[in-house]
C-alpha atoms as a PDB file:
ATOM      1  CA  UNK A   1      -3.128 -27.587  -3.290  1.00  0.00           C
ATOM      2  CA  UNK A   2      -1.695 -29.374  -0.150  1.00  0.00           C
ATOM      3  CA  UNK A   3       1.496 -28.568  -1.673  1.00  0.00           C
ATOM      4  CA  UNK A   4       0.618 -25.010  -1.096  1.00  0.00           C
ATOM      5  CA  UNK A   5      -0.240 -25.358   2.160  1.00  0.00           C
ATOM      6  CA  UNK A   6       3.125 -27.405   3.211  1.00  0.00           C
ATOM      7  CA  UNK A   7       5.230 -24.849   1.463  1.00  0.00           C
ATOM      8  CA  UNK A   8       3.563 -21.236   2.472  1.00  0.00           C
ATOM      9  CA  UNK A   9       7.006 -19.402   3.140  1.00  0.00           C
ATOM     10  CA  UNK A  10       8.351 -20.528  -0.905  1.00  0.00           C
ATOM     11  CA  UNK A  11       4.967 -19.615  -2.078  1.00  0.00           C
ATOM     12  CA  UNK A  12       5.183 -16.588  -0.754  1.00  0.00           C
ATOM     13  CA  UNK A  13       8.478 -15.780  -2.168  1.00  0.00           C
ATOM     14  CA  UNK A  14       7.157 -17.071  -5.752  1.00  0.00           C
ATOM     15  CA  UNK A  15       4.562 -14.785  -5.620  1.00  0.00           C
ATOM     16  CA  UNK A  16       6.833 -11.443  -4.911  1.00  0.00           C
ATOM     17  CA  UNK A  17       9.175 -12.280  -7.443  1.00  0.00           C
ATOM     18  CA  UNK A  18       6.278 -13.256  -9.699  1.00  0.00           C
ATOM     19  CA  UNK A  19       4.835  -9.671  -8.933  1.00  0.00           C
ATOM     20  CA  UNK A  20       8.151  -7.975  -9.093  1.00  0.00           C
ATOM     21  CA  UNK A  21       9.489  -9.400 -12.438  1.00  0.00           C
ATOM     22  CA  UNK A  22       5.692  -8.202 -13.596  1.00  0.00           C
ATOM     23  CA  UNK A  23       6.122  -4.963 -12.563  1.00  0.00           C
ATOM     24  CA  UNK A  24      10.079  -4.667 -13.550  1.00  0.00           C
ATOM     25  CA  UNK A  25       9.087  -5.175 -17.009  1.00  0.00           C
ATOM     26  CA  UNK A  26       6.409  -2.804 -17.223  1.00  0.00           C
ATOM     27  CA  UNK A  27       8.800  -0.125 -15.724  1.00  0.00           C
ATOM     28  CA  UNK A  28      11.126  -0.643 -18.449  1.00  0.00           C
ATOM     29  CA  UNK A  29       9.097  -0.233 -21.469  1.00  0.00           C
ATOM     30  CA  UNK A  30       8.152   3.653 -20.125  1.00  0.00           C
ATOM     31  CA  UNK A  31       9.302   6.787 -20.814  1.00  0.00           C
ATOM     32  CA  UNK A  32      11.424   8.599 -19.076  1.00  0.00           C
ATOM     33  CA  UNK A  33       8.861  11.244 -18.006  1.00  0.00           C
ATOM     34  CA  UNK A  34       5.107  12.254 -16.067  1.00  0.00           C
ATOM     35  CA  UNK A  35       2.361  10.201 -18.097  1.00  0.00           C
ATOM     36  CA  UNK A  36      -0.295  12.587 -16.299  1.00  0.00           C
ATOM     37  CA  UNK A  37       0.183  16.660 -14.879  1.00  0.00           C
ATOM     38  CA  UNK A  38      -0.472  15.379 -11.658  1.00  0.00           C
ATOM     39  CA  UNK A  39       2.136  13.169 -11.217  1.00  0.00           C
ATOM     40  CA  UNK A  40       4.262  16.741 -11.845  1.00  0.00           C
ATOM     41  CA  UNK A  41       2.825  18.560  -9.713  1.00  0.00           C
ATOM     42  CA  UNK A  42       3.624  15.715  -6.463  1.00  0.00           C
ATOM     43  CA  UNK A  43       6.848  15.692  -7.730  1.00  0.00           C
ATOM     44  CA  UNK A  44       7.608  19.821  -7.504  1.00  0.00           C
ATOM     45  CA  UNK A  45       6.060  19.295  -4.262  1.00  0.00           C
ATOM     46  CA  UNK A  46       8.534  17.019  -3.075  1.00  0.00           C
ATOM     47  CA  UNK A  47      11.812  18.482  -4.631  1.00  0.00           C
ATOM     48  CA  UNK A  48      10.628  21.431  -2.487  1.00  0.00           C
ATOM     49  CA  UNK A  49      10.332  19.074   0.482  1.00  0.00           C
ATOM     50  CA  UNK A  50      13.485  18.329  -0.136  1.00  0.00           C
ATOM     51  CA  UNK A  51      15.258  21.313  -0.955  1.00  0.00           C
ATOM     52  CA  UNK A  52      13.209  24.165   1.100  1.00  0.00           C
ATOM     53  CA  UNK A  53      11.381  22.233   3.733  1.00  0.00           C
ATOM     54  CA  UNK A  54       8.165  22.737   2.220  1.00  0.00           C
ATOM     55  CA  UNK A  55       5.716  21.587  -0.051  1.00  0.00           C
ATOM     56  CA  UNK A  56       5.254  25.146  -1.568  1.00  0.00           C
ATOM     57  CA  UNK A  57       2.882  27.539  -1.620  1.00  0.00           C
ATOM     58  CA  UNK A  58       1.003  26.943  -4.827  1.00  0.00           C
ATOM     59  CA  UNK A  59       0.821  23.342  -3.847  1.00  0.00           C
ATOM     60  CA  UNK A  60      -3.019  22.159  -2.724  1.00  0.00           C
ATOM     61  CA  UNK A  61      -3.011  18.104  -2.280  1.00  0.00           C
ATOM     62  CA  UNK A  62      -3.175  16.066   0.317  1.00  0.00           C
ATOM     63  CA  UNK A  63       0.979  15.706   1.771  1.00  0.00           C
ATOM     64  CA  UNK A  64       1.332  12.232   1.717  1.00  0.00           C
ATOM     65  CA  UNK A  65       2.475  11.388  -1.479  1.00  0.00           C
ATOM     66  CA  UNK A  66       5.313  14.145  -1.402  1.00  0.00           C
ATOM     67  CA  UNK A  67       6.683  13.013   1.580  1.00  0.00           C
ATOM     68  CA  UNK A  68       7.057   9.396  -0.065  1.00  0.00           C
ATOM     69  CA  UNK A  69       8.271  11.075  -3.043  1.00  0.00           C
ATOM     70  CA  UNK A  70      10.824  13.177  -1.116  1.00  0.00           C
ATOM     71  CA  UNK A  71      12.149  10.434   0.845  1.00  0.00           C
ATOM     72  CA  UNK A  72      13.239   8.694  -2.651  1.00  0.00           C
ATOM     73  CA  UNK A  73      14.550  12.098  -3.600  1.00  0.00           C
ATOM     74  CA  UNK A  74      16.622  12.067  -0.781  1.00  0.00           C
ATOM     75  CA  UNK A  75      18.115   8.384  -1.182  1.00  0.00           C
ATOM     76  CA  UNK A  76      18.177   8.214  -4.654  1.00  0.00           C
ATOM     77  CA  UNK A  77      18.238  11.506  -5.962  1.00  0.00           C
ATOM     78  CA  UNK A  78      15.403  12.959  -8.199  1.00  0.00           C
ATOM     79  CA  UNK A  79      15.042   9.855 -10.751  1.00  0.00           C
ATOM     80  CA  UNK A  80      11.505   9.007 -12.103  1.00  0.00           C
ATOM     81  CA  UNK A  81      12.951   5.406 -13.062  1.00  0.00           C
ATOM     82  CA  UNK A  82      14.631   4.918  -8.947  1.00  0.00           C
ATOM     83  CA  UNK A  83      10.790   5.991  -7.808  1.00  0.00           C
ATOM     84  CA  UNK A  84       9.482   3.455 -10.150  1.00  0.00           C
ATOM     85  CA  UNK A  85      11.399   1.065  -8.624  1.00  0.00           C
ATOM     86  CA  UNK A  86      10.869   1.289  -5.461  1.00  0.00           C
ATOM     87  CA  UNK A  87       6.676   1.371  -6.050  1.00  0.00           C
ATOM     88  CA  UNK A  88       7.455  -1.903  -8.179  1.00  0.00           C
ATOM     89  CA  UNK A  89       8.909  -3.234  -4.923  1.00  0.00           C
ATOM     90  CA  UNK A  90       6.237  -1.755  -2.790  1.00  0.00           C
ATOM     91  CA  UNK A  91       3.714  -3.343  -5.054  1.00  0.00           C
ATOM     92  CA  UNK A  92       5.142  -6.579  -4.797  1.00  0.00           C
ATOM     93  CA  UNK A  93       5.048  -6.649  -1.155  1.00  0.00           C
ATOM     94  CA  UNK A  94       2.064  -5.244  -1.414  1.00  0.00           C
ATOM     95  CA  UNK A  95       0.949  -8.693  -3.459  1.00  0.00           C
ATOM     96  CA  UNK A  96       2.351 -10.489   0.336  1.00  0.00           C
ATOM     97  CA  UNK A  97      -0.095  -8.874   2.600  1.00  0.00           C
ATOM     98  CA  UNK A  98      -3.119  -9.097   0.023  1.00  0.00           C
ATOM     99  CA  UNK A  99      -2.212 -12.928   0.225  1.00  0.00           C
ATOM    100  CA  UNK A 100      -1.877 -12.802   4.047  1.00  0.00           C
ATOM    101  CA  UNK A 101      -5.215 -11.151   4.245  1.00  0.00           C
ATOM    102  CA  UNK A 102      -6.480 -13.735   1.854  1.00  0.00           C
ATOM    103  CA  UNK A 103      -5.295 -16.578   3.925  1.00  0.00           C
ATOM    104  CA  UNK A 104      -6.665 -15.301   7.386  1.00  0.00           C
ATOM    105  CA  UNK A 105      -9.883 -15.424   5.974  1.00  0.00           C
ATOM    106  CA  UNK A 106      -9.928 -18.265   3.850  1.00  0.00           C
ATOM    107  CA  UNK A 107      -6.798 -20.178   4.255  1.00  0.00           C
ATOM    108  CA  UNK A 108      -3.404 -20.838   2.394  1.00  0.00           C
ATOM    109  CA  UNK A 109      -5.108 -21.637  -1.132  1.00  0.00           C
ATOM    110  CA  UNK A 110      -7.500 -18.819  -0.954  1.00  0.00           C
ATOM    111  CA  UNK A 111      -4.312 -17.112   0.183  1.00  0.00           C
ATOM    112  CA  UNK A 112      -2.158 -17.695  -2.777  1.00  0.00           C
ATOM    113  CA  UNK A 113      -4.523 -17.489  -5.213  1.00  0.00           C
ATOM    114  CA  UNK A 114      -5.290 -13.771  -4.162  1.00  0.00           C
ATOM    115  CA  UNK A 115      -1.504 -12.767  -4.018  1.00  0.00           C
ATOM    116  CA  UNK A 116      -0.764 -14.615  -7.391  1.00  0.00           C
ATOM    117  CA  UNK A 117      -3.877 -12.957  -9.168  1.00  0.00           C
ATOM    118  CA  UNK A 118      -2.867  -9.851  -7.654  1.00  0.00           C
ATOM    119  CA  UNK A 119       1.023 -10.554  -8.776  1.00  0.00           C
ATOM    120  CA  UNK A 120       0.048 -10.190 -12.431  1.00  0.00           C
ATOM    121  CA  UNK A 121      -3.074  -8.669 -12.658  1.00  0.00           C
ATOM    122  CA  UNK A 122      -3.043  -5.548 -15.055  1.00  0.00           C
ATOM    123  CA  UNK A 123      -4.178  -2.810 -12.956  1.00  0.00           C
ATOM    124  CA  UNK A 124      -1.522  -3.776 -10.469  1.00  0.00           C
ATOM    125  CA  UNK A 125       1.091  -3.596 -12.444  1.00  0.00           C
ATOM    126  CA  UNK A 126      -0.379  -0.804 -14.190  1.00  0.00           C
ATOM    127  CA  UNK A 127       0.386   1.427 -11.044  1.00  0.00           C
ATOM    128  CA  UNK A 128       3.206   0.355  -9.996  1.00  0.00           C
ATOM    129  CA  UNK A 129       4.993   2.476 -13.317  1.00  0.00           C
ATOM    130  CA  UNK A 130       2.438   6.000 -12.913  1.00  0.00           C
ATOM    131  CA  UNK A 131       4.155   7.715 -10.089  1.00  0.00           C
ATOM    132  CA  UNK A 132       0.759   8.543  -8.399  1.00  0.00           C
ATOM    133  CA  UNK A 133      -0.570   7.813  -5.050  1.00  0.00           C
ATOM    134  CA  UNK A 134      -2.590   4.774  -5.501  1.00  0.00           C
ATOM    135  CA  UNK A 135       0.715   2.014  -4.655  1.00  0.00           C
ATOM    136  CA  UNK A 136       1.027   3.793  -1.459  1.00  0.00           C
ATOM    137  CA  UNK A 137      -2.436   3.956  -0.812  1.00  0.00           C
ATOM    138  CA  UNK A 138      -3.304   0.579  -1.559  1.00  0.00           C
ATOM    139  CA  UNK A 139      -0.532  -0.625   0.879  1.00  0.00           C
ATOM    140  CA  UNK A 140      -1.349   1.699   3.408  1.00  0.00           C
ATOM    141  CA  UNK A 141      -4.868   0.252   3.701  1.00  0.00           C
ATOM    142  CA  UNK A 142      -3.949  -3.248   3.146  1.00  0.00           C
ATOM    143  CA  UNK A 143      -1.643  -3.784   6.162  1.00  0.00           C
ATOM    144  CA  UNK A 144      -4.418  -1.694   8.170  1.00  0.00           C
ATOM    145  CA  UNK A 145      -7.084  -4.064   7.180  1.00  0.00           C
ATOM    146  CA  UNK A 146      -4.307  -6.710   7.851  1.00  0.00           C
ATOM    147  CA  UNK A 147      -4.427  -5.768  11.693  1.00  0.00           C
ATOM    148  CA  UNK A 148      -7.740  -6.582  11.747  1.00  0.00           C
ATOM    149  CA  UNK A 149      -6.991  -9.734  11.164  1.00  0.00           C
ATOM    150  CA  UNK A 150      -5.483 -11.928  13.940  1.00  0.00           C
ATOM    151  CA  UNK A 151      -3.601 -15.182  12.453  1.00  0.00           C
ATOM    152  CA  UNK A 152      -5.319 -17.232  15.591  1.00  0.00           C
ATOM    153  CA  UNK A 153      -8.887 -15.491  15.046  1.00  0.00           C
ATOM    154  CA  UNK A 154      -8.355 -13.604  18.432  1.00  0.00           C
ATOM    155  CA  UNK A 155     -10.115 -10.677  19.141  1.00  0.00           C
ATOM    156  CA  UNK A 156      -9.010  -7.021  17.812  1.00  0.00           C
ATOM    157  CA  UNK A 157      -6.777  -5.884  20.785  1.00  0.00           C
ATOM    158  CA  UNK A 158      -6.628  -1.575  21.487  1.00  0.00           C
ATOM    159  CA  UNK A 159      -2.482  -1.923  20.048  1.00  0.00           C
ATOM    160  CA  UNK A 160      -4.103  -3.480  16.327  1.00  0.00           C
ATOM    161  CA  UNK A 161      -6.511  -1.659  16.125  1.00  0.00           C
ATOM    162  CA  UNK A 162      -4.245   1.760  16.891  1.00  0.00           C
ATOM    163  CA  UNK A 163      -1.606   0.392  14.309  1.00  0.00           C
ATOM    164  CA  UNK A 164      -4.373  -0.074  12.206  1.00  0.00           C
ATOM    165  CA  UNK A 165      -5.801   3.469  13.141  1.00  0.00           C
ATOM    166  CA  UNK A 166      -2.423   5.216  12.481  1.00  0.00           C
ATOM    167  CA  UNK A 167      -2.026   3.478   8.851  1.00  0.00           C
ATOM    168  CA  UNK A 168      -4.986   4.836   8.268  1.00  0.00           C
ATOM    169  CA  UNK A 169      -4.444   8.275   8.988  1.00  0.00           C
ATOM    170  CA  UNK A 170      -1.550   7.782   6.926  1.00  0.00           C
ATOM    171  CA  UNK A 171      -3.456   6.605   3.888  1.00  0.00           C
ATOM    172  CA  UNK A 172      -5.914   9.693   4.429  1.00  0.00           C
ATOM    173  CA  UNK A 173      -2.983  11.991   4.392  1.00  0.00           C
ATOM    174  CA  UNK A 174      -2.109  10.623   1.149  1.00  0.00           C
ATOM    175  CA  UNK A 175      -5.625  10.396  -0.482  1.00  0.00           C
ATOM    176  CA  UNK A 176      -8.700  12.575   2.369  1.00  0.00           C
ATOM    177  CA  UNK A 177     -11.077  10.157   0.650  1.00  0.00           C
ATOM    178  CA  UNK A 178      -9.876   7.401   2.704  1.00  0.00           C
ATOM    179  CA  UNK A 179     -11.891   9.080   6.022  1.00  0.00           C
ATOM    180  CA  UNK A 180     -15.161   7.403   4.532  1.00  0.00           C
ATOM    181  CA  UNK A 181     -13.495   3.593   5.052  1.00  0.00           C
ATOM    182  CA  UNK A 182     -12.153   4.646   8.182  1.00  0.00           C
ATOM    183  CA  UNK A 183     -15.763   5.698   9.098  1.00  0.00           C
ATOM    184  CA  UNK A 184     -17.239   2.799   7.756  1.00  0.00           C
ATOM    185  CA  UNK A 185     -14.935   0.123  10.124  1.00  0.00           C
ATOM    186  CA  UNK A 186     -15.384   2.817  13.492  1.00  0.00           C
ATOM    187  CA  UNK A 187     -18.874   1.853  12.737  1.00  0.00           C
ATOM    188  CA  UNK A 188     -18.716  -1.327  12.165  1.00  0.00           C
ATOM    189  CA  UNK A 189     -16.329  -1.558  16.019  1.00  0.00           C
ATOM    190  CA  UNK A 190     -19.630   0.377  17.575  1.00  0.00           C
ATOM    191  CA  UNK A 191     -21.742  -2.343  16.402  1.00  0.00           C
ATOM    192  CA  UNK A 192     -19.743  -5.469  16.233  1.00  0.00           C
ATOM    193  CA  UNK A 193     -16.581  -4.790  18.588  1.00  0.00           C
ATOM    194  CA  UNK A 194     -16.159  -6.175  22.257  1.00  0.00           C
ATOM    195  CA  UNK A 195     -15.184  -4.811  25.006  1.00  0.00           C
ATOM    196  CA  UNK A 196     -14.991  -0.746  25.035  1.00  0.00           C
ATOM    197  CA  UNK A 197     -16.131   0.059  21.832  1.00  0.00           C
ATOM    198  CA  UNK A 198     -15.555   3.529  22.328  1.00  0.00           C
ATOM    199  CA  UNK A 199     -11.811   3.211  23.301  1.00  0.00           C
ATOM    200  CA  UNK A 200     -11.487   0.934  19.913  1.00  0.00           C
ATOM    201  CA  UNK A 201     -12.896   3.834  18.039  1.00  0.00           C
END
């Protein structure tokens, strides 16, 4: 364990390319297709995005995925295995900040044990491979939570908690469910916050 603790930066880097290898694998044993009609449906939405400008008209979810979608679209052209790669990478960095989080509140063993269970637990791979919202989301409201978190236990500062406000928004663009976390913490700054609560809200 002290090991850990004198080498954070390597065992950081062991657990993304733990998580990444993980995920790389999984990727490769799909098909080259949707598993689920949604996952069609976000991705008509952003080839529109890309090629008209809109989402189009018979199109009724929330924008954010799209817009994620459509910005791989736009890089890498319309290629189900490119967008798997890039949520494989966004799931191993997500694997980083779930470890940072871990370590702010419990230190740098607590920390790497929560990226490295993260790194290869099922679920997380599992996502990483669906093209569906919940990689984005999941990072979106991880590095939120991470600003939250000051690495010298400060208090929350009106710039964190704003980053943490906007990544937020983001996250309930991508999923509107998300509004009932973001409630939850606005209440939690009215009751436990200092300063002006009401400019942290």
């Amino acid at each position: 364990m002290d090991l850990i603790c004198r080498h954070w930066t390597r065992t950081l880097l062991v657990i993304f390319v733990t998580a990444l290898l993980a995920r790389g694998a999984f990727i490769l044993m799909l098909q080259d297709g949707f598993y689920f009609p949604d996952s069609t449906e976000y991705s008509a939405a952003a080839v529109n995005l890309v090629t008209k400008g809109e989402l189009g008209a018979g199109y009724s979810r929330p924008p954010g995925y799209p817009v994620f979608l459509a910005t791989i679209y736009a890089l890498f052209g319309q290629s189900i295995f490119a967008t798997r790669m890039v949520e494989s990478v966004l799931g191993a960095f997500l694997t980083l900040i779930i470890a940072l989080i871990a370590k702010r509140i419990g230190g740098e063993v607590v920390g790497a044990l929560a990226g490295m269970l993260w790194a290869v637990y099922p679920m997380g791979v599992f996502i990483a491979g669906l093209v569906y919202p919940e990689n984005l989301l999941a990072m979106l409201l991880s590095l939120g939570m991470l600003c939250f978190l000051h690495p010298s236990h400060q208090d929350l500062s009106n710039r964190r908690v704003f980053l943490a406000g906007l990544l937020w928004g983001l996250a309930t663009l991508t999923k509107p469910v998300v509004v009932g976390t973001v409630g939850a913490v606005s209440l939690w700054l009215m009751f436990w916050g200092r300063g002006n609560r009401l400019l942290l809200v």
